[in-house]
C-alpha atoms as a PDB file:
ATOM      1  CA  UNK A   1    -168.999  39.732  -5.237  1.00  0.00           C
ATOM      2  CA  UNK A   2    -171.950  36.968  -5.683  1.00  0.00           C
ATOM      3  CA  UNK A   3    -169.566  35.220  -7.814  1.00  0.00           C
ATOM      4  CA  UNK A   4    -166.979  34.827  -5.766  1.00  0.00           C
ATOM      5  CA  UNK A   5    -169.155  33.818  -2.354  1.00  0.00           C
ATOM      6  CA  UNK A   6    -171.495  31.096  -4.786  1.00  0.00           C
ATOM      7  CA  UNK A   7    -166.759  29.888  -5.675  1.00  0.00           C
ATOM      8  CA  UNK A   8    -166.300  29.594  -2.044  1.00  0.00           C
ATOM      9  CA  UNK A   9    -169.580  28.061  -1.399  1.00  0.00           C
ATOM     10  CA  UNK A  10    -168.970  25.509  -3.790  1.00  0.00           C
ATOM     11  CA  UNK A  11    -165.520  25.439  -2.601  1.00  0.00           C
ATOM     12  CA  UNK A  12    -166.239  24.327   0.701  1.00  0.00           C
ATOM     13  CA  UNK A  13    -169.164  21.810  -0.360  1.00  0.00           C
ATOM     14  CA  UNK A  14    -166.542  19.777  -1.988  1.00  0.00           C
ATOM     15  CA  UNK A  15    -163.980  19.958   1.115  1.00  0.00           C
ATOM     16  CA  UNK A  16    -166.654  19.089   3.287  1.00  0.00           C
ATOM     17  CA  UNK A  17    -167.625  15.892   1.157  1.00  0.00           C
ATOM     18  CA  UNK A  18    -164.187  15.073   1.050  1.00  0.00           C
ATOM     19  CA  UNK A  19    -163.416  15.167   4.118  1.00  0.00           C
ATOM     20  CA  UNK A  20    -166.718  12.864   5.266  1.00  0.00           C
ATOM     21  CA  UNK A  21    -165.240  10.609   2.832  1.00  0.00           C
ATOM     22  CA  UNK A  22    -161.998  10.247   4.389  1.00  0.00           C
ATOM     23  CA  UNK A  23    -163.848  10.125   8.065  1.00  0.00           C
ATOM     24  CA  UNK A  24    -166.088   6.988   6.663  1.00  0.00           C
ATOM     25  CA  UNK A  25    -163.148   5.020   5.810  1.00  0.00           C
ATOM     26  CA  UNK A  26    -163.720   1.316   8.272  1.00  0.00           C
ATOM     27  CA  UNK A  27    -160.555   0.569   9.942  1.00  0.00           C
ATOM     28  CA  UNK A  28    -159.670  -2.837  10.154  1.00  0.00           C
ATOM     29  CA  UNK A  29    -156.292  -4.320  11.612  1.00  0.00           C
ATOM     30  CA  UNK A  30    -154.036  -5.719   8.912  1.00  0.00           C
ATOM     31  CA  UNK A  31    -153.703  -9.264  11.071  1.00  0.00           C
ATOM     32  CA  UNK A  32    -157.318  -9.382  10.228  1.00  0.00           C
ATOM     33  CA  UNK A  33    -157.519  -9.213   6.453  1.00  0.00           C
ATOM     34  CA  UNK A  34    -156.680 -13.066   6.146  1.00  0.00           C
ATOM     35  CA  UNK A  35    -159.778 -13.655   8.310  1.00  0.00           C
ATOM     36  CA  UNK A  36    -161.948 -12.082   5.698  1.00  0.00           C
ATOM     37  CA  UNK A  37    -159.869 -13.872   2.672  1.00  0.00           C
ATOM     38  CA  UNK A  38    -160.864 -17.637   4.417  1.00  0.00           C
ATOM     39  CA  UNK A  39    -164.120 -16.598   4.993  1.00  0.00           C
ATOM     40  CA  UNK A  40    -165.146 -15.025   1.593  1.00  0.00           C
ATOM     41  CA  UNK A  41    -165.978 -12.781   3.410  1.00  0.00           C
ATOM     42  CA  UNK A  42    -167.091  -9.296   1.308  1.00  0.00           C
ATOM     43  CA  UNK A  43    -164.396  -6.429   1.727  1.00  0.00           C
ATOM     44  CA  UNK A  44    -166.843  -3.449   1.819  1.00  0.00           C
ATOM     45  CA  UNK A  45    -165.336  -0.229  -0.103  1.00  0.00           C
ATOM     46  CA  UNK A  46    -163.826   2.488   1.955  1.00  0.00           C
ATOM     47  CA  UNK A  47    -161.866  -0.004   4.533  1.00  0.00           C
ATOM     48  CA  UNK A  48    -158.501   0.146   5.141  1.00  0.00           C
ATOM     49  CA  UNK A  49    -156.332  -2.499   6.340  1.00  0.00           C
ATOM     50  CA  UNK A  50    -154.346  -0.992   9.060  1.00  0.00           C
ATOM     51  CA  UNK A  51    -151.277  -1.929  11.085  1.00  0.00           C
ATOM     52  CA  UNK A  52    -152.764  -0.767  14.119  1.00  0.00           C
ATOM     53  CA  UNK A  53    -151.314  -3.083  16.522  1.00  0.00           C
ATOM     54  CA  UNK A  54    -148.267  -1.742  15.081  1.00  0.00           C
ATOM     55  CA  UNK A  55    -147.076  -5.403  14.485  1.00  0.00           C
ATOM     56  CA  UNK A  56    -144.696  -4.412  11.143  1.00  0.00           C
ATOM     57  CA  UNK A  57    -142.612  -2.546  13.300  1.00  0.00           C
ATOM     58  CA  UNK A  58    -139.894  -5.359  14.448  1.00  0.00           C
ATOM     59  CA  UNK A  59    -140.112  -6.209  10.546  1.00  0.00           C
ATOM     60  CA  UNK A  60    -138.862  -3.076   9.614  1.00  0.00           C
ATOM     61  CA  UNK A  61    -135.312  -2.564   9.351  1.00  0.00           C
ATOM     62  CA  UNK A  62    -132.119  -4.467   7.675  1.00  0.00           C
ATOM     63  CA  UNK A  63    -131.593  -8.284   8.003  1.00  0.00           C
ATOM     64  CA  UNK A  64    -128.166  -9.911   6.595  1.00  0.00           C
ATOM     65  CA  UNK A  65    -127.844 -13.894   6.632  1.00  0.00           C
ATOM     66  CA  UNK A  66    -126.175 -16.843   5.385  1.00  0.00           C
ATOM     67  CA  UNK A  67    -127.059 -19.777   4.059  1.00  0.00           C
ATOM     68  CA  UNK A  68    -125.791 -23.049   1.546  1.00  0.00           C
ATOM     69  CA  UNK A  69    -122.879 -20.457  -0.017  1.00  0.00           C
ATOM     70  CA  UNK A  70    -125.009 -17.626  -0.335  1.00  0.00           C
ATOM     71  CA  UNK A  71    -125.602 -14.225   1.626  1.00  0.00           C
ATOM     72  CA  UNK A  72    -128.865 -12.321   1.503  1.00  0.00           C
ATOM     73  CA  UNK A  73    -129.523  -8.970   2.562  1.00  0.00           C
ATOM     74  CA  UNK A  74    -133.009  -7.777   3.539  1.00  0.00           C
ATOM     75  CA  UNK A  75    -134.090  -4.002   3.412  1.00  0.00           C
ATOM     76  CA  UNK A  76    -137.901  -4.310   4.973  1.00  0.00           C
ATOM     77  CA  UNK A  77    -139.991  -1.415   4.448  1.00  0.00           C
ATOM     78  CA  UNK A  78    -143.795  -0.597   5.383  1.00  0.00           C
ATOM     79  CA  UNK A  79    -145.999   1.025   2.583  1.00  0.00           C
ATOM     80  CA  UNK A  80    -149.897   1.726   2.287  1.00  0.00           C
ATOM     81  CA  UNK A  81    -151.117   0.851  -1.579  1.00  0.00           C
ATOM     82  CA  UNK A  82    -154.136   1.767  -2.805  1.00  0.00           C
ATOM     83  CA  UNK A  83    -156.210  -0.882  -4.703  1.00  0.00           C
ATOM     84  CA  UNK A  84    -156.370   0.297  -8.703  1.00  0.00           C
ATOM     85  CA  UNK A  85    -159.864  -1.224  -8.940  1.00  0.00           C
ATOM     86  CA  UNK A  86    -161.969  -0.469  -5.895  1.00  0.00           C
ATOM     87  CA  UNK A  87    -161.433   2.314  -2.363  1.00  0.00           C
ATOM     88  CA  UNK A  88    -159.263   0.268  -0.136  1.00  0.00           C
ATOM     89  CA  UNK A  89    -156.335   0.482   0.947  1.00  0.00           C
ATOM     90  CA  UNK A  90    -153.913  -1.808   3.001  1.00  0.00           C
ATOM     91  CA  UNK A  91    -150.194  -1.573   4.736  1.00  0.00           C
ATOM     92  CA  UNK A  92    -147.990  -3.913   3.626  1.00  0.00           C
ATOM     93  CA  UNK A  93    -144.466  -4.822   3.742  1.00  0.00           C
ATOM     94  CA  UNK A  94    -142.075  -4.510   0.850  1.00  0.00           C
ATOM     95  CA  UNK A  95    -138.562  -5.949   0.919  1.00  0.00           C
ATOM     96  CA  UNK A  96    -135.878  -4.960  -1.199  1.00  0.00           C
ATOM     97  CA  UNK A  97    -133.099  -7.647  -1.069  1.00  0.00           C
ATOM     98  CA  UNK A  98    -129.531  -8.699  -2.379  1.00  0.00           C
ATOM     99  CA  UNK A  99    -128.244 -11.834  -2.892  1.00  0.00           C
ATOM    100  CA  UNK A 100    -124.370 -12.801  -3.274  1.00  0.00           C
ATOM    101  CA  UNK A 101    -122.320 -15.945  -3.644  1.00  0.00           C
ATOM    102  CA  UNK A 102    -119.637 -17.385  -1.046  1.00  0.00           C
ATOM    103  CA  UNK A 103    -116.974 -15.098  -3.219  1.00  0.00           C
ATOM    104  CA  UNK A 104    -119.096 -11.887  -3.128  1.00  0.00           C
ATOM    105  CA  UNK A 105    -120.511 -11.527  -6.785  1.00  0.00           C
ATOM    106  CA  UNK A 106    -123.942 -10.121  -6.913  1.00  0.00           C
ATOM    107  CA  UNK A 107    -126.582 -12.765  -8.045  1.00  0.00           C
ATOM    108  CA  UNK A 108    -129.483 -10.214  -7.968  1.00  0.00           C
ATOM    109  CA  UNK A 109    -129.780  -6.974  -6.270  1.00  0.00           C
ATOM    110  CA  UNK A 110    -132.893  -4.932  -5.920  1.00  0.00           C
ATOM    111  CA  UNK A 111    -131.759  -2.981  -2.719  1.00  0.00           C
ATOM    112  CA  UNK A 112    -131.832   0.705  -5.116  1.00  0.00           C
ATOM    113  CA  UNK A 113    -135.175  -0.036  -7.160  1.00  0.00           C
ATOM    114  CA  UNK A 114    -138.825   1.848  -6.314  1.00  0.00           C
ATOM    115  CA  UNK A 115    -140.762  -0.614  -4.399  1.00  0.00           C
ATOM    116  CA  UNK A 116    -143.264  -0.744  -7.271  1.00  0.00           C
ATOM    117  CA  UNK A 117    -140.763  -2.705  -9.451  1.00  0.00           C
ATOM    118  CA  UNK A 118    -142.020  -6.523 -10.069  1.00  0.00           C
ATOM    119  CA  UNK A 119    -138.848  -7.707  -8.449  1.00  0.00           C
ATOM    120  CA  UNK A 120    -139.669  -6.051  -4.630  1.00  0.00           C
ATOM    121  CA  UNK A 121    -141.245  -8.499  -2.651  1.00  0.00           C
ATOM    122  CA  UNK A 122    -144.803  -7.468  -2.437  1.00  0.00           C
ATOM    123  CA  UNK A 123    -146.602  -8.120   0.965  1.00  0.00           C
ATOM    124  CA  UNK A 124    -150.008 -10.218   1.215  1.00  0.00           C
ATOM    125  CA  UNK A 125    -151.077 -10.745   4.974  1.00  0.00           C
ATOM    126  CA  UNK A 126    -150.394 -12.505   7.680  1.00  0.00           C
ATOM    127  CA  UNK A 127    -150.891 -15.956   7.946  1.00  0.00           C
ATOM    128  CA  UNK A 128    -153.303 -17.042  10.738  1.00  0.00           C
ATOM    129  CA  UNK A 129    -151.015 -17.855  13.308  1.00  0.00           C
ATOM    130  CA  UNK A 130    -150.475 -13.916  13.151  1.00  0.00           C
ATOM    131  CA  UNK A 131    -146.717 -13.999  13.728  1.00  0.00           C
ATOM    132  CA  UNK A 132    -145.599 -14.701  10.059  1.00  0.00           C
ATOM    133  CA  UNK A 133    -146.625 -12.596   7.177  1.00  0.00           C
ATOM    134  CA  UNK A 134    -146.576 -13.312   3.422  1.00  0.00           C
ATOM    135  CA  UNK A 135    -144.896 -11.947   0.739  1.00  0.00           C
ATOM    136  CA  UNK A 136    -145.015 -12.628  -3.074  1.00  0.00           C
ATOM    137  CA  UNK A 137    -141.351 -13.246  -4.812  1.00  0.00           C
ATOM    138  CA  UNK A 138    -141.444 -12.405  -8.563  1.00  0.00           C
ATOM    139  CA  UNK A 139    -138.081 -12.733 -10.193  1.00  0.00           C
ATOM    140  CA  UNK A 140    -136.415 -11.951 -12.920  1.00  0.00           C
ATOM    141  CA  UNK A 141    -137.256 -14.613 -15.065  1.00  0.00           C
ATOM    142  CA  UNK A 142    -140.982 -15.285 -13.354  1.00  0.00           C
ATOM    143  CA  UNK A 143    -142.298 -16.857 -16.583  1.00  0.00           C
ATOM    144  CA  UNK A 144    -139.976 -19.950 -16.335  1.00  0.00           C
ATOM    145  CA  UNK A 145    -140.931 -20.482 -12.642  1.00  0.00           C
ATOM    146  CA  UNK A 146    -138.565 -18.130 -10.982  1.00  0.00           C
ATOM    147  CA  UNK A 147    -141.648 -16.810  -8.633  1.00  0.00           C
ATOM    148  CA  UNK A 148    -143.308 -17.766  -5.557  1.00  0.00           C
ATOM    149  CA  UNK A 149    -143.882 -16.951  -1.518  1.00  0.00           C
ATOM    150  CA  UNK A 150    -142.108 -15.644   1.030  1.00  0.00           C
ATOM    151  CA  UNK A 151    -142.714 -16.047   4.484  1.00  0.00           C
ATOM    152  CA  UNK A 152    -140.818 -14.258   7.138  1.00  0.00           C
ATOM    153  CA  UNK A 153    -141.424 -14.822  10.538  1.00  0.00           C
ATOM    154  CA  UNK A 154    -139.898 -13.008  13.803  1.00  0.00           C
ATOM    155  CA  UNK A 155    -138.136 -14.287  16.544  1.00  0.00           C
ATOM    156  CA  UNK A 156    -137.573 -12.731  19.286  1.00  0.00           C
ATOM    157  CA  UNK A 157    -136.097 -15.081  22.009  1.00  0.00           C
ATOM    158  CA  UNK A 158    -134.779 -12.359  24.241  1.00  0.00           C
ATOM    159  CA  UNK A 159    -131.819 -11.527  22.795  1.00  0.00           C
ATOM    160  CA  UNK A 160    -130.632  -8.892  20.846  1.00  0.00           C
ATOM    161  CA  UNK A 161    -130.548  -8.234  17.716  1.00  0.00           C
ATOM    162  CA  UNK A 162    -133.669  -9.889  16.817  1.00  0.00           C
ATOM    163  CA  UNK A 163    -133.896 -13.310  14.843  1.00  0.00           C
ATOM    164  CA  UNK A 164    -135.539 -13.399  11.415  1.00  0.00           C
ATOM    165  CA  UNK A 165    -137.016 -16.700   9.902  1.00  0.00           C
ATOM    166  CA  UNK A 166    -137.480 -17.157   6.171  1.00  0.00           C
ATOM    167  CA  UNK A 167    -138.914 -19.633   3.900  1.00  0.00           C
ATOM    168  CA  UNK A 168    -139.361 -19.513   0.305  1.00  0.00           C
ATOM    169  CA  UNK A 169    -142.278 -22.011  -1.441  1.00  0.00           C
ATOM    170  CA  UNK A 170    -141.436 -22.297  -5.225  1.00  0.00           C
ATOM    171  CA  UNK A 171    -145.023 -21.416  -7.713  1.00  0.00           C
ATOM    172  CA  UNK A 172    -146.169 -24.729  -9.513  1.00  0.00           C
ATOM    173  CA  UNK A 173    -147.390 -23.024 -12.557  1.00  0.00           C
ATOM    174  CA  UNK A 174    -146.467 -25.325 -16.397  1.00  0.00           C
ATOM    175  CA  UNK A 175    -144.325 -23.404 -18.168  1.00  0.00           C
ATOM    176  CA  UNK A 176    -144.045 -23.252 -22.188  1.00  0.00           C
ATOM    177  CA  UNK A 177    -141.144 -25.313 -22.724  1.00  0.00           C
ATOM    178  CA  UNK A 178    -140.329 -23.642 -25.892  1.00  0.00           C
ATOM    179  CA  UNK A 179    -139.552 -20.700 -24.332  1.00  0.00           C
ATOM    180  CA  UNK A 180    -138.170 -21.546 -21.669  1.00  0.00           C
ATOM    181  CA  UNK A 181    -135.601 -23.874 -22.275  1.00  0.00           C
ATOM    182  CA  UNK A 182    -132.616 -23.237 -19.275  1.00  0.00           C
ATOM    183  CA  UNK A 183    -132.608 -24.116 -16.076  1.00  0.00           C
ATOM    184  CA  UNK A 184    -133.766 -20.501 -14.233  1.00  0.00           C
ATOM    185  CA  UNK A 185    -131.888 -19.904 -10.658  1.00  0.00           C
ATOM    186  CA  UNK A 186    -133.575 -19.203  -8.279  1.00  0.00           C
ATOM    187  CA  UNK A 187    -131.596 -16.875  -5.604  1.00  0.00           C
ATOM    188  CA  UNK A 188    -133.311 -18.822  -2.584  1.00  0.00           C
ATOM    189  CA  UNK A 189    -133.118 -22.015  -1.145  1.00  0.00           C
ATOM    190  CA  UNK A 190    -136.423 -23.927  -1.434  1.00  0.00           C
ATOM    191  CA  UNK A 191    -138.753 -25.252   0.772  1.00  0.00           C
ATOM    192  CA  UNK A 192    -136.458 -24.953   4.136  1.00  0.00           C
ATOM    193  CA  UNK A 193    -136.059 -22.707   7.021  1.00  0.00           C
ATOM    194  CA  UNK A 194    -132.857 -20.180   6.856  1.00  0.00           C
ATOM    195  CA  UNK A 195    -132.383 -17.704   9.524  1.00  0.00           C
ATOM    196  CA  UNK A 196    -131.211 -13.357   8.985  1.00  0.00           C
ATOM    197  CA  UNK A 197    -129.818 -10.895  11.687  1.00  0.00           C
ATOM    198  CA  UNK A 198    -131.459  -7.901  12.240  1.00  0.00           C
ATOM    199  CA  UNK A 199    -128.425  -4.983  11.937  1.00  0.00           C
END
């Protein structure tokens, strides 16, 4: 009988400090997180970067555009990752997307992977206007160049459906010209403004 009330003692030790742990966790809203990435500004463990303003919400949902011959399809999501390396954790927005020519062939489609595949867009922060939020675009040939940012940006201008604003900036890095020695594609028109539908 000792035995088992010293188990449940212990038992309920550990909930308890678990459950502190959880309680001690700093909120801070996710428009806020570029704030404390221009400032240098220490990240302290245990805080979690939280849409509490509930500003992903007109992100969610399916967007389908146009634009020079091509359509895309947008599937945006809202996930909360936890960093690998130290406690945080931070929502984000993932988008799974599909891109086909003028005739309808599939140039890349990522609408069915997990959003932990390379080839989701993986959410950053918002920018410090606060109304457009950054993604990073990894593709499938990413060592040749085919990567860079996404920025999507809402419009709402009173009418329904919703408007959404995209613009994809190309990555500089050199790439080994040995290895990569074709032209890569990159599904997205660079450096201008092309607009989706919310569905």
């Amino acid at each position: 009988m000792k035995h088992i009330l010293f188990i449940l003692l212990i038992t309920a030790t550990l909930f308890s400090c678990k459950v502190q742990q959880v309680y001690a966790q700093e909120l801070i809203a996710v428009e806020e997180h570029i704030n404390y990435l221009n400032n240098e500004t220490e990240i302290q463990d245990n805080t979690y970067f939280k849409d509490v303003n509930n500003l992903f919400d007109e992100f969610i949902g399916v967007w389908i555009g146009s634009y020079n011959d091509k359509n895309f399809t947008f599937i945006i999501s809202e996930t909360t990752e936890q960093s690998s390396i130290r406690p945080l954790s931070f929502d984000k927005l993932m988008i799974n997307y599909k891109v086909t020519d003028i005739s309808g062939v599939t140039l890349i489609d990522t609408t069915n992977l997990p959003i932990t595949n390379l080839l989701v867009m993986q959410g950053t922060y918002f920018i410090e206007n606060g109304e457009s939020y950054q993604l990073s675009y990894y593709g499938e040939e990413f060592e040749c160049g085919d990567f860079g940012k996404i920025f999507i940006t809402v419009i709402n201008n009173n009418v329904n459906p919703s408007e959404l604003n995209v613009y994809f900036s190309q990555g500089h890095d050199i790439n080994d010209p040995n290895e990569c020695t074709n032209d890569v594609t990159i599904p997205f028109p660079r450096d201008v403004n092309f607009t989706l539908i919310k569905q």
